[in-house]
Protein backbone atom coordinates (compact mmCIF):
# COMPACT_ATOMS: atom_id res chain seq x y z
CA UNK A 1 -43.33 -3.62 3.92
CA UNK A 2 -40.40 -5.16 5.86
CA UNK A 3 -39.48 -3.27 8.73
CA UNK A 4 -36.21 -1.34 8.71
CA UNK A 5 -33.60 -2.34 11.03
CA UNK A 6 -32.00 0.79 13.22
CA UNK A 7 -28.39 0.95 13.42
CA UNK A 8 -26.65 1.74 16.25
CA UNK A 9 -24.40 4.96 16.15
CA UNK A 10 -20.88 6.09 17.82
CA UNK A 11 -18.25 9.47 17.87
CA UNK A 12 -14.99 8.30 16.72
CA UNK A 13 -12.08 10.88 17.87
CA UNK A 14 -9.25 11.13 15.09
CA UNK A 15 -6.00 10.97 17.10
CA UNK A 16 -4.62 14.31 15.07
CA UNK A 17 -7.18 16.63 13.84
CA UNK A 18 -9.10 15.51 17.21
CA UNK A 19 -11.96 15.94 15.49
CA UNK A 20 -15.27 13.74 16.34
CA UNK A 21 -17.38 12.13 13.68
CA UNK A 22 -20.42 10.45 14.26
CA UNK A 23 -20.22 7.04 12.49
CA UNK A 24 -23.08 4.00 12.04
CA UNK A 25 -21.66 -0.01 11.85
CA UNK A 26 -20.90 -1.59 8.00
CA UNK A 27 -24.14 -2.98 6.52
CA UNK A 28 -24.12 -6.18 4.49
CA UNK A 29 -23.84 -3.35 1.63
CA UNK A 30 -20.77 -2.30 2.45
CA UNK A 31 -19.45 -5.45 3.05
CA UNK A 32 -20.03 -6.60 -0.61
CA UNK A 33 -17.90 -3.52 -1.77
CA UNK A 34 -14.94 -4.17 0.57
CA UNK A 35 -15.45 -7.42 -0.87
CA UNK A 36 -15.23 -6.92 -4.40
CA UNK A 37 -12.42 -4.89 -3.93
CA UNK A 38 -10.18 -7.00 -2.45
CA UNK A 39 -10.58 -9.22 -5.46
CA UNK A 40 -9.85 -6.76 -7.44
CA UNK A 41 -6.49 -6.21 -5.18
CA UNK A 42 -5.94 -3.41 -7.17
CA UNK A 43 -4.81 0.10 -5.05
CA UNK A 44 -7.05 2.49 -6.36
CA UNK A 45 -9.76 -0.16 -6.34
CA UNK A 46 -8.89 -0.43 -2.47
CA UNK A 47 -8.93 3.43 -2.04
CA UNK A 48 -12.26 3.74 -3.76
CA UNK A 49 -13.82 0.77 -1.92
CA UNK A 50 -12.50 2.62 1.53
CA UNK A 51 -13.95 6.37 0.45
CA UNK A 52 -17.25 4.96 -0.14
CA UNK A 53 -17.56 2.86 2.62
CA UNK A 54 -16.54 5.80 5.07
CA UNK A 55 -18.88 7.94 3.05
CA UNK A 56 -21.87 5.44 3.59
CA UNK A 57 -20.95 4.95 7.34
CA UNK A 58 -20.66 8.97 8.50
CA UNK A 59 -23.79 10.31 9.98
CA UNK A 60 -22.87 13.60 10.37
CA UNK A 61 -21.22 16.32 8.10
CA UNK A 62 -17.55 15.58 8.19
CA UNK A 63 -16.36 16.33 4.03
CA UNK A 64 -14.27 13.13 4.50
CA UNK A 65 -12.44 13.42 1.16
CA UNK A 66 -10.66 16.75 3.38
CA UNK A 67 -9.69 13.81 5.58
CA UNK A 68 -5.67 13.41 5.72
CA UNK A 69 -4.64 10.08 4.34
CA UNK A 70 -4.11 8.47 7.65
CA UNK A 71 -6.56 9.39 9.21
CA UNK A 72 -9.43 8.52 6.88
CA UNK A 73 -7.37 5.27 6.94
CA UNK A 74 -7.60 5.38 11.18
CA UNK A 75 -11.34 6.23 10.80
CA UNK A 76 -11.98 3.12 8.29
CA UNK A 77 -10.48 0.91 10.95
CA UNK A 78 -12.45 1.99 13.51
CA UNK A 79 -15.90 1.29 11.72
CA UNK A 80 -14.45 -2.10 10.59
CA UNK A 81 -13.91 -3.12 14.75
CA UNK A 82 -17.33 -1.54 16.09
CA UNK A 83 -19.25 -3.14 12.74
CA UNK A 84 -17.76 -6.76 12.94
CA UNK A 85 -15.08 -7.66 15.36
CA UNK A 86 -11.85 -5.83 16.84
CA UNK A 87 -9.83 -8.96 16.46
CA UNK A 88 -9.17 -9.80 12.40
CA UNK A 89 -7.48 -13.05 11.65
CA UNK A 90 -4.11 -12.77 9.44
CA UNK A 91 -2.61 -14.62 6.90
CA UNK A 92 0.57 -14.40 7.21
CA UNK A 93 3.90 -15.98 4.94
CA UNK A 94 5.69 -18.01 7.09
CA UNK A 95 9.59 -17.43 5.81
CA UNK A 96 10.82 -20.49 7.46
CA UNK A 97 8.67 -22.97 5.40
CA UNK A 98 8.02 -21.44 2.26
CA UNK A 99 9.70 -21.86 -0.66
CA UNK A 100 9.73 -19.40 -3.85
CA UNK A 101 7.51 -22.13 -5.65
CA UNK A 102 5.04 -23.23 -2.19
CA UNK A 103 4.50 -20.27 0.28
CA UNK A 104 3.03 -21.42 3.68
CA UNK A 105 0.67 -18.89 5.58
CA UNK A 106 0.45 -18.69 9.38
CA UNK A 107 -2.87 -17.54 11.02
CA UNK A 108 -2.55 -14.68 13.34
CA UNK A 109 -4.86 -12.61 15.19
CA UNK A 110 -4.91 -8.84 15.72
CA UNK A 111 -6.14 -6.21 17.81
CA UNK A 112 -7.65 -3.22 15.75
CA UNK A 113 -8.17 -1.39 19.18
CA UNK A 114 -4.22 -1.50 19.44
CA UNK A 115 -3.98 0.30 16.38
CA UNK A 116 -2.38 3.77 15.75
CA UNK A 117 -1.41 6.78 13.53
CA UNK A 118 2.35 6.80 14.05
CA UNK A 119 4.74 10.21 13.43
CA UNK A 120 7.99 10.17 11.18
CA UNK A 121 11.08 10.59 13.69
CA UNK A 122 11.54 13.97 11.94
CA UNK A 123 9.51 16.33 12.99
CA UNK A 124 8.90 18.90 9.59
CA UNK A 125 7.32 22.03 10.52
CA UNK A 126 3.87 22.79 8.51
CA UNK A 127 4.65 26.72 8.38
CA UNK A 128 7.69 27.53 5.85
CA UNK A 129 9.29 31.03 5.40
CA UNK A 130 9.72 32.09 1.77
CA UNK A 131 11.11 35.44 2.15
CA UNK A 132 10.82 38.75 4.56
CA UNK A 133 7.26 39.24 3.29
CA UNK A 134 5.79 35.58 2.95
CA UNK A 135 5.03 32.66 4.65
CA UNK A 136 3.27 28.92 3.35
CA UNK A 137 1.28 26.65 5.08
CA UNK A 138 1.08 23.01 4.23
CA UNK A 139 -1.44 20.16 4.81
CA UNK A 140 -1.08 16.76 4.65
CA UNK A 141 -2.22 14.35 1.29
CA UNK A 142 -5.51 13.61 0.98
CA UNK A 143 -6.91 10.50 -1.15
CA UNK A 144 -8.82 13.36 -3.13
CA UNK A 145 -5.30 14.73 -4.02
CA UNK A 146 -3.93 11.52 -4.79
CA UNK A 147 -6.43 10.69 -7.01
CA UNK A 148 -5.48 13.34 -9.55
CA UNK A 149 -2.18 11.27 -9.98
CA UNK A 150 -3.87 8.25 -11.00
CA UNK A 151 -2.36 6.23 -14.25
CA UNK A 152 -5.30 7.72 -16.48
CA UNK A 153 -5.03 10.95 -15.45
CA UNK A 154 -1.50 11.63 -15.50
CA UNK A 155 -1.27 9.78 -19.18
CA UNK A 156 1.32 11.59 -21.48
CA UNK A 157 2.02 14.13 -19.05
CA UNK A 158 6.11 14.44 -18.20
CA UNK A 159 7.56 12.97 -15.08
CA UNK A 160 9.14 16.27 -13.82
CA UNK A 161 5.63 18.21 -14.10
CA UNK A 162 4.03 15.83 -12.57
CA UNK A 163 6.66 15.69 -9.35
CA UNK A 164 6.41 19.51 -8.73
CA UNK A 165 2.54 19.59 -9.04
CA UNK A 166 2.67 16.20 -6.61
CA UNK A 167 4.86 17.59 -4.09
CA UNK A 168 3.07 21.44 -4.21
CA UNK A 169 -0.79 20.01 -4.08
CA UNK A 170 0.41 20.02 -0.06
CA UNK A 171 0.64 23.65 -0.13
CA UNK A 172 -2.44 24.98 1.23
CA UNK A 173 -1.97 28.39 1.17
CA UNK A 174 0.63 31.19 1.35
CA UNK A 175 -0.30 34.81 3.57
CA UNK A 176 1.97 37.48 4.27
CA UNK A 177 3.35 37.57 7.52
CA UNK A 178 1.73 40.74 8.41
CA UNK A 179 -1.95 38.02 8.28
CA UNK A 180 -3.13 41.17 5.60
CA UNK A 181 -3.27 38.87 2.56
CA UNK A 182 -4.32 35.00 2.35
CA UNK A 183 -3.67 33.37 -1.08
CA UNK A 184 -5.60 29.70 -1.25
CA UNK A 185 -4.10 27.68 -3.43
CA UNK A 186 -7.14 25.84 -4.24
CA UNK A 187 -8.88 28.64 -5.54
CA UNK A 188 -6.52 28.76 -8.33
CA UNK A 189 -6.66 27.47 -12.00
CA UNK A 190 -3.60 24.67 -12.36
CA UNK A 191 -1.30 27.01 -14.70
CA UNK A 192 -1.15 29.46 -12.20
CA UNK A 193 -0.29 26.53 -9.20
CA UNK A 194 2.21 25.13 -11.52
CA UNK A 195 3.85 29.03 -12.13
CA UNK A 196 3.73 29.76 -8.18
CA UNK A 197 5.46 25.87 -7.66
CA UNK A 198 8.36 26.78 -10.37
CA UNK A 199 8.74 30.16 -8.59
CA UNK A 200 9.88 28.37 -5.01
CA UNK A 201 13.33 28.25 -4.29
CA UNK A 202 15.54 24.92 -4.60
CA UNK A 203 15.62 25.11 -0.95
CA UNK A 204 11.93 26.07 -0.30
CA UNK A 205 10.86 23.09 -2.15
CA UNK A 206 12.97 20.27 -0.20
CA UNK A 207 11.44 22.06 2.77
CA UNK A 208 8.00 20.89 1.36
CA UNK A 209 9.54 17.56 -0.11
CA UNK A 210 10.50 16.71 3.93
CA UNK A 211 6.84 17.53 5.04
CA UNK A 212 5.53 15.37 2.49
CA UNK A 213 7.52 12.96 3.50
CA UNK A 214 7.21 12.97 7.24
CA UNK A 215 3.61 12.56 6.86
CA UNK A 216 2.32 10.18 9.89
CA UNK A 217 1.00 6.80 8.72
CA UNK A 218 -1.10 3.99 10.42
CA UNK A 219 0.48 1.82 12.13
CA UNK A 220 0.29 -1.77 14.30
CA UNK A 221 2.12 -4.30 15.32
CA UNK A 222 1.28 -8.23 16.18
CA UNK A 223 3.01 -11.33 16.89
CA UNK A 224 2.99 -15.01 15.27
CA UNK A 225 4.61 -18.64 15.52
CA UNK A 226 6.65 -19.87 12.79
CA UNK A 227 6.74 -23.44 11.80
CA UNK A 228 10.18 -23.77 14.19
CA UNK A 229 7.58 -22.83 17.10
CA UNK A 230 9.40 -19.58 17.10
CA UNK A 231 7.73 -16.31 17.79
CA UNK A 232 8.15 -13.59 15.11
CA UNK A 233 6.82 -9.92 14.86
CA UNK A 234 5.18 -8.41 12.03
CA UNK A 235 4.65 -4.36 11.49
CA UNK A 236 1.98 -3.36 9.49
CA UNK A 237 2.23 0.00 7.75
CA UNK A 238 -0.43 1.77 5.77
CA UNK A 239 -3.81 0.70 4.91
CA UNK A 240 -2.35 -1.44 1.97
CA UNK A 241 -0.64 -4.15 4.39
CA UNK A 242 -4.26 -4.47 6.38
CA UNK A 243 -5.31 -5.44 2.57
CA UNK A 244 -2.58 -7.48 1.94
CA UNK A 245 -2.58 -9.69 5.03
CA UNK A 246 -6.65 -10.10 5.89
């Protein structure tokens, strides 16, 4: 029997929750997934690809489809620089050279360590009053929630159902103010969700509309020399752009 190789492990801190998981390197097994999905270059592929990987990689019991969006993203990151290398060459379209018909790509190098979960300018309180009696708390999106919205999932379904149940699957739960009741909204089938959403106020619901979309994203930032010898800066913003320029 061939002998099984060990793999070293490490605690990554997530910069919000500040929660630490225990985490091992990517195996050649994960490597073939990230692989095949960025062939695919398809988002949920991408997503998918990134959930199991994390999954594989997590030694201890952190539920990581609870994870926020950004910072299963952060976490994924963070694996990718202890398992291979912190520095990942870019490709990246140089704007001076390339025509519509002939792009040109630039190599660049990043710094995973430099990267970061970045807040929205706004600041949207997570704790919204709905009356004198009750309160809501919201979380941010998960890829678990995300997933429900998916093209097959929401097929035949109407737009304007599908925006309230989007925009109220951040809702976590709503308690009275005196703490004596705690309503999870999880616990509850999807007709009575949908009847709570309709309920909120016009007012209410742009208060959850500007959570949702304050939500903190990852975030980095490098530098690279055009073909004029000139040196540019590039943002990326999300998971996606990591995709899109590696």
């Amino acid at each position: 029997m061939l002998p099984k190789i060990d793999s070293p492990q490490f605690n990554i801190e997530l910069p919000v929750s500040k929660k630490s998981v225990k985490v091992r390197p990517f195996t050649v097994k994960e490597e073939k997934i990230l692989l095949f999905a960025q062939q695919e270059d398809q988002d949920k592929s991408v997503i998918d690809a990134i959930m199991q990987v994390v999954t594989n990689c997590v030694l201890d019991k952190t539920d990581i489809t609870e994870l926020s969006t950004f910072e299963l993203e952060y976490l994924f990151v963070k694996i990718r620089a202890i398992s291979v290398n912190q520095i990942i060459t870019l490709n990246v379209r140089d704007e001076v050279a390339s025509t519509e018909e002939e792009p040109v790509w630039n190599k660049a190098e990043f710094d995973l360590d430099t990267i970061e979960i970045k807040f929205a300018s706004e600041q949207v309180e997570d704790k919204i009053e709905l009356n004198d009696e009750y309160m809501i708390k919201l979380r941010y999106p998960t890829y678990k929630t995300i997933s429900k919205f998916d093209a097959k999932t929401i097929k035949d379904r109407p737009a304007s159902s599908l925006a309230v149940e989007l925009v109220g699957s951040v809702i976590e739960s709503v308690y009275s103010k005196d703490g004596e009741e705690v309503f999870l909204l999880d616990d509850y089938s999807e007709e009575e969700r949908e009847e709570f959403y309709g309920s909120l106020s016009t007012a209410n619901f742009s208060k959850v509309q500007r959570f949702m979309g304050s939500a903190p994203y990852l975030y980095g930032k490098f530098s690279y020399e055009d073909s004029n010898g000139d040196v540019q800066e590039k943002e990326l913003k999300g998971l996606s752009d990591f995709f899109m320029f590696a």
